[in-house]
Structures are given as structure tokens and as C-alpha cells.
N, C-alpha and C. Protein backbone atom coordinates (compact mmCIF):
# COMPACT_ATOMS: atom_id res chain seq x y z
N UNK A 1 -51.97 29.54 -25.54
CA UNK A 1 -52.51 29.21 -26.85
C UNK A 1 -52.53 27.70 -27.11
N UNK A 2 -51.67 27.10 -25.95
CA UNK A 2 -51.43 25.54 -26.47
C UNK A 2 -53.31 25.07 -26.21
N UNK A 3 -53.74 24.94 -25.30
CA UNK A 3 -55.29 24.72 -24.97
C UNK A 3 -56.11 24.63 -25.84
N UNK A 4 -56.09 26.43 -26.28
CA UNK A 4 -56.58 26.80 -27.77
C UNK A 4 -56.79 26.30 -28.98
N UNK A 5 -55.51 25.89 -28.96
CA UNK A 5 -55.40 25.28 -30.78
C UNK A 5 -56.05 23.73 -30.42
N UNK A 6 -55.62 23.03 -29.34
CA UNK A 6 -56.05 21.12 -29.31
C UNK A 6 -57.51 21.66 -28.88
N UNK A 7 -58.43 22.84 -28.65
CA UNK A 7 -59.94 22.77 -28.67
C UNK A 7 -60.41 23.09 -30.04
N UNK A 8 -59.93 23.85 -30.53
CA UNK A 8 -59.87 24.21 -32.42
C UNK A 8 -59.66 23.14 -33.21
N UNK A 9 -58.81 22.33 -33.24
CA UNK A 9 -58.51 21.45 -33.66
C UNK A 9 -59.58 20.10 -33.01
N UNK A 10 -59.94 20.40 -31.96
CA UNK A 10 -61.13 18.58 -31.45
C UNK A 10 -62.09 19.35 -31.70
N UNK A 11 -62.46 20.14 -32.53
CA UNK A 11 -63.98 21.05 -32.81
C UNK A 11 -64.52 21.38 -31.45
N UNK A 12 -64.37 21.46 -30.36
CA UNK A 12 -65.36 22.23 -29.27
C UNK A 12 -64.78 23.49 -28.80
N UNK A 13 -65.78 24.20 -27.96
CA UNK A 13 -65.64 25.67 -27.44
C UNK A 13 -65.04 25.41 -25.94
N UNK A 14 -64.28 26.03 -25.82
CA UNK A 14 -63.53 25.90 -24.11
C UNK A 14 -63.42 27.39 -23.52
N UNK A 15 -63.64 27.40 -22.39
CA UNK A 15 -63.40 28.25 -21.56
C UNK A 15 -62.27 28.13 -20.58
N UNK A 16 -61.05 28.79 -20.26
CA UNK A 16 -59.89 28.00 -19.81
C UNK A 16 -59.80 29.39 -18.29
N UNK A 17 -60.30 28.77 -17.13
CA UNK A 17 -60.07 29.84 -16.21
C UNK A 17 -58.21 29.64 -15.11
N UNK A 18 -57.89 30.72 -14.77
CA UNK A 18 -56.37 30.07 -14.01
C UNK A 18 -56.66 30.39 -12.86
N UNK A 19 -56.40 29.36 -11.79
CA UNK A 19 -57.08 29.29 -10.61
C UNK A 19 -55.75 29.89 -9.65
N UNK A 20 -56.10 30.22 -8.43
CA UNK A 20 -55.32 30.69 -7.33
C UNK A 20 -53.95 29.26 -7.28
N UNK A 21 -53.03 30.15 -6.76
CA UNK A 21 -51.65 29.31 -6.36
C UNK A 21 -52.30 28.23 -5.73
N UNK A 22 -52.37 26.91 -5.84
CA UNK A 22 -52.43 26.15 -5.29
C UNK A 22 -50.93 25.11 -4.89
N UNK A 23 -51.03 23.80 -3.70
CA UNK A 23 -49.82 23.00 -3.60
C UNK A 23 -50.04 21.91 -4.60
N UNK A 24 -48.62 21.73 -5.55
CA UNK A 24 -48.17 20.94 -6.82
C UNK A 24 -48.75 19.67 -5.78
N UNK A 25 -49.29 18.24 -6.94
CA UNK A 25 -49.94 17.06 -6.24
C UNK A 25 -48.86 16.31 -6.45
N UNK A 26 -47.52 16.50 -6.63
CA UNK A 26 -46.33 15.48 -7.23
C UNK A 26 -45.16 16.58 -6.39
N UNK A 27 -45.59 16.69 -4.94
CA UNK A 27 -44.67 17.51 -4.37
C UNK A 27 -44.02 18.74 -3.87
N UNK A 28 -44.06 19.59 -5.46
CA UNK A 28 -43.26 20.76 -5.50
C UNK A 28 -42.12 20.02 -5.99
N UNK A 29 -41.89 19.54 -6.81
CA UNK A 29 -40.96 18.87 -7.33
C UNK A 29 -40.50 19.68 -8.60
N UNK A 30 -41.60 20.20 -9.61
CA UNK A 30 -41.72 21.17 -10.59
C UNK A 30 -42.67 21.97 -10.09
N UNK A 31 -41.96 23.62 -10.88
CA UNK A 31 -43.52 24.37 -10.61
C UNK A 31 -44.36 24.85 -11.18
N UNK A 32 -45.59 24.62 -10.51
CA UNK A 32 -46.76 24.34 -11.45
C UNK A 32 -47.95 25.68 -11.37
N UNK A 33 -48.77 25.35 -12.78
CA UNK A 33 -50.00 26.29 -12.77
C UNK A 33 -51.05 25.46 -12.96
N UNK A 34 -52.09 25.73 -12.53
CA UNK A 34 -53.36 25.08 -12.21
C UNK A 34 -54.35 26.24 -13.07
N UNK A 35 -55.22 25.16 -13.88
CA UNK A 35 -56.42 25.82 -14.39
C UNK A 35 -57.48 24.86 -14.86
N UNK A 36 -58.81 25.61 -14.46
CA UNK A 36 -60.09 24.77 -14.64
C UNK A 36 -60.37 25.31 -16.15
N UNK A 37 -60.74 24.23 -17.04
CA UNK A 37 -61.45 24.53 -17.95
C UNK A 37 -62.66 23.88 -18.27
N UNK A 38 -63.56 24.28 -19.06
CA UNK A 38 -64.75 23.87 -18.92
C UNK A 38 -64.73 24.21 -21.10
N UNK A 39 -65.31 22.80 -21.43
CA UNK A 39 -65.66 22.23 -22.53
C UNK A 39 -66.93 22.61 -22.87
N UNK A 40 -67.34 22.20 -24.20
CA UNK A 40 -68.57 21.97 -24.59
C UNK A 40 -68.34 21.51 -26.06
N UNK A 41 -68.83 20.71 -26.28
CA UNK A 41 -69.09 19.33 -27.67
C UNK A 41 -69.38 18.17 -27.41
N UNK A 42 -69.15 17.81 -28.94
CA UNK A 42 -69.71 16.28 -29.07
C UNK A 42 -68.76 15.61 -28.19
N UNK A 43 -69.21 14.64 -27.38
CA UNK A 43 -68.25 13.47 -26.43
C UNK A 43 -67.00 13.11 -26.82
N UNK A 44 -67.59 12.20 -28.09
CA UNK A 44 -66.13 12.40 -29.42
C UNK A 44 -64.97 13.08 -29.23
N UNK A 45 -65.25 14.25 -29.45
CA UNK A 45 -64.69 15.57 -29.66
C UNK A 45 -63.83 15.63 -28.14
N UNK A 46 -64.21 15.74 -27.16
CA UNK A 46 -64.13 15.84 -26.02
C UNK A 46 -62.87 14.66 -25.68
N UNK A 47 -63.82 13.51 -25.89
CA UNK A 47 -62.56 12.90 -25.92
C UNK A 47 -60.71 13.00 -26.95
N UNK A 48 -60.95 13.06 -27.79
CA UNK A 48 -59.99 13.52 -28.81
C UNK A 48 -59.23 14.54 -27.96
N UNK A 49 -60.03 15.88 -27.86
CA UNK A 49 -59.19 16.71 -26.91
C UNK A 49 -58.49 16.08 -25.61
N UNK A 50 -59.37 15.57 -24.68
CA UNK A 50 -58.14 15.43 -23.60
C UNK A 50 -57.01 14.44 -24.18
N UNK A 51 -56.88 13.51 -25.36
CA UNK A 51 -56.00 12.75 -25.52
C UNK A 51 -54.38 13.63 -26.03
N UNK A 52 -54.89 14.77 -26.97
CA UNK A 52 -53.78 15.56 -27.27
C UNK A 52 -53.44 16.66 -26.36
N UNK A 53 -54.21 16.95 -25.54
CA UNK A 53 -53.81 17.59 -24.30
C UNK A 53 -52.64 16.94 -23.22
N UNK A 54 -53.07 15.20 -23.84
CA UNK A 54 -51.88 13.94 -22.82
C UNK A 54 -51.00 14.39 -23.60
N UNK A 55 -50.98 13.92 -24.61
CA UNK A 55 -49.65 13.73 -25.28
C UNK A 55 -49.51 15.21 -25.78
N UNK A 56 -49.27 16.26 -25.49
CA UNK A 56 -49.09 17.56 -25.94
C UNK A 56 -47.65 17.53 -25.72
N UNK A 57 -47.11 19.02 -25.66
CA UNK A 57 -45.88 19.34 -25.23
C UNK A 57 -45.38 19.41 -24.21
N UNK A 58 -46.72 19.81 -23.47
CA UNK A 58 -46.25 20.05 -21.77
C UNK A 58 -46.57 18.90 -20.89
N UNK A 59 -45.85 18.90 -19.95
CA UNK A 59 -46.21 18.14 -19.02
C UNK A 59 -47.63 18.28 -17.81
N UNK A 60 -48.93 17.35 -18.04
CA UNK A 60 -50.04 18.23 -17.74
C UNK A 60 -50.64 16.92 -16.99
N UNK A 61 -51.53 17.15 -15.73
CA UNK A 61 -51.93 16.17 -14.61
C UNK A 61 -53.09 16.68 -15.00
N UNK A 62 -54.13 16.11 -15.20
CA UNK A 62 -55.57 15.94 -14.65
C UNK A 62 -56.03 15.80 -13.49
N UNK A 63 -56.48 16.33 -12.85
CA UNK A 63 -56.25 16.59 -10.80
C UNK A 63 -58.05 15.78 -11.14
N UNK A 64 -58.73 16.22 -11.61
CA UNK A 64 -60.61 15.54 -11.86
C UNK A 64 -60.88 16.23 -13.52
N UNK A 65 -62.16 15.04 -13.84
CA UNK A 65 -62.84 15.09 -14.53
C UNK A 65 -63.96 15.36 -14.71
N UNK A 66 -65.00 16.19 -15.12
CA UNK A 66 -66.29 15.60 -15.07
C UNK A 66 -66.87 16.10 -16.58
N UNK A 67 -68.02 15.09 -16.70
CA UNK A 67 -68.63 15.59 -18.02
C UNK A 67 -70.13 14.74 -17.13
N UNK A 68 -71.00 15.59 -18.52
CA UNK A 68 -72.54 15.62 -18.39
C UNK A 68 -72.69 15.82 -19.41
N UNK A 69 -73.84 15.06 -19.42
CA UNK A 69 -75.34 15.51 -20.96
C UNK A 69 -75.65 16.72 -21.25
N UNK A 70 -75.77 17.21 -22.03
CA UNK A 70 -76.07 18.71 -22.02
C UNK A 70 -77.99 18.66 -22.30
N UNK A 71 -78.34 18.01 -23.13
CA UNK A 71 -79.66 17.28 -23.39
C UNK A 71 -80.25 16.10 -23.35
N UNK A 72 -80.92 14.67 -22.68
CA UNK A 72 -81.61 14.10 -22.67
C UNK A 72 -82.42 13.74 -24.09
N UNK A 73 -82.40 12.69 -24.90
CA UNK A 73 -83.74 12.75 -25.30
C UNK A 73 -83.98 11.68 -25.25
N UNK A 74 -85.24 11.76 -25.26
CA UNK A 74 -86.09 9.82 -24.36
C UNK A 74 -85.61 9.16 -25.52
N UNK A 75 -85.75 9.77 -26.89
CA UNK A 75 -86.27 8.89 -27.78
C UNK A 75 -84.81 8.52 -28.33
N UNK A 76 -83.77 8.51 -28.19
CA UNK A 76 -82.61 8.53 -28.88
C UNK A 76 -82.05 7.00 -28.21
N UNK A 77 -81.29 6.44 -28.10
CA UNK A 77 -80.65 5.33 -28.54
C UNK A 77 -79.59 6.10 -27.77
N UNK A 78 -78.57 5.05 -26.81
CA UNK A 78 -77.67 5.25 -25.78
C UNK A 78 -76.71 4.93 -26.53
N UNK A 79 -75.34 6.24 -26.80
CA UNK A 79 -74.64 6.30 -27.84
C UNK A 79 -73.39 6.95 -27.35
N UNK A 80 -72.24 6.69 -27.61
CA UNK A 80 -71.13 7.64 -26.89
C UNK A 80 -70.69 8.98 -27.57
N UNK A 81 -72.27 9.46 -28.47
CA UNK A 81 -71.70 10.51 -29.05
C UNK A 81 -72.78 11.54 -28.59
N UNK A 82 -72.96 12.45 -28.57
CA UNK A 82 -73.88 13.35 -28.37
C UNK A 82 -73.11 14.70 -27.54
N UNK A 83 -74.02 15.87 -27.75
CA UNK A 83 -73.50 17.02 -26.76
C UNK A 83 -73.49 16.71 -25.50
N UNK A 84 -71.86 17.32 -24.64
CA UNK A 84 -71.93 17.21 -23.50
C UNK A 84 -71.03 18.46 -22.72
N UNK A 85 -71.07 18.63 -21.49
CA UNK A 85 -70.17 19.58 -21.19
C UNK A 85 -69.04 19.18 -20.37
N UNK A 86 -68.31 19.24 -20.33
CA UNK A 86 -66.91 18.71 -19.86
C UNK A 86 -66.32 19.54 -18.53
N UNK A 87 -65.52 19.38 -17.64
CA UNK A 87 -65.23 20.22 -16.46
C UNK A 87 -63.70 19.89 -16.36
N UNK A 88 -62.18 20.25 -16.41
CA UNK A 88 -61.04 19.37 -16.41
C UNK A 88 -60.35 20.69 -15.37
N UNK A 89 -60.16 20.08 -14.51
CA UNK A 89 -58.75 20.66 -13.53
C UNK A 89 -57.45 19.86 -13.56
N UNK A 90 -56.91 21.09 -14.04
CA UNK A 90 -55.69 20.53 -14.52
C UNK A 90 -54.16 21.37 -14.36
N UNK A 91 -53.15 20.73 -14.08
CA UNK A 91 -52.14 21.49 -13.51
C UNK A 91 -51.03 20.75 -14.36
N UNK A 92 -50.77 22.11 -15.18
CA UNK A 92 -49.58 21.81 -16.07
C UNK A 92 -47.93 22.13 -15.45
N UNK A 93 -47.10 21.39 -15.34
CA UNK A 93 -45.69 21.87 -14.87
C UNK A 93 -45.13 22.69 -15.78
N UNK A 94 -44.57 23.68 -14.68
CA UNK A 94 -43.06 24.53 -15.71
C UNK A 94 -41.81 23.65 -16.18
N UNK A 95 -40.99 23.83 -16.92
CA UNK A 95 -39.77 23.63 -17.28
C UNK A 95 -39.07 24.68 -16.12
């Protein structure tokens, strides 16, 4: 639910998938779960979310990023706000 509420709260829709056991990138030092989620909102928004996702409760690595335009328009003015879709693999440690 933690995911949940910081996408509710940055206004966008997330899809949060949990990926196969993979090896922790800090060792096996803690143990960890890995999951891809995939965004959709304003950039803004997007951004806001991954920032309280940093500073959340858990301890959480960003393994990649990606985002894209969701629409083009010729006529618009190059702006850091607009719809986009977001891609985050990410592997949160256990306590």
C-alpha cells in the first residue's frame, strides 16, 4: 500500500508488477524484493512521486528509469510538464 498512497497522493495511475527473485545489487547484504512499476501523469507529478518514494519509509534502490511522451504536439512549447509514462525498477530492502 506504501506505492499506492505516494501515487494517490502525486495524482498519477501506477501499475506496480513483482518481478521473479532476483540477486540484491548491494550484495545480499539485506533481503530484498524487486518490482517494476509503470506510471502515467503529468512529469510534475511523476517527479514528486519518485522523490517521496526516496525519502519514504523503506529503504528503496532505483535499479533504471525510464519515461516518455505519451503525446507530441508540434504546436506546444518545450515544457517540463506534460503527460508522460514512466517505467521504475526498483528493489526495496527488508528489515
Amino acid at each position: 500500500r506504501f506505492l499506492e498512497k505516494i501515487a494517490l497522493d502525486s495524482e498519477v495511475s501506477i501499475e506496480i508488477n513483482l518481478l521473479p527473485e532476483q540477486k540484491s545489487s548491494i550484495n545480499g547484504v539485506l533481503p530484498s524484493v524487486f518490482f517494476q512499476i509503470y506510471i502515467t501523469g503529468d512529469f510534475v507529478n511523476i517527479l514528486k512521486f519518485s522523490e517521496r518514494m526516496e525519502f519514504g519509509d523503506y529503504l528503496i534502490m532505483v535499479n533504471s528509469m525510464t519515461i516518455k511522451k505519451v503525446s507530441k504536439n508540434q504546436d506546444a512549447p518545450s515544457s517540463p510538464s506534460g503527460k508522460v509514462d514512466a517505467e521504475f525498477l526498483v528493489e526495496i530492502m527488508n528489515k
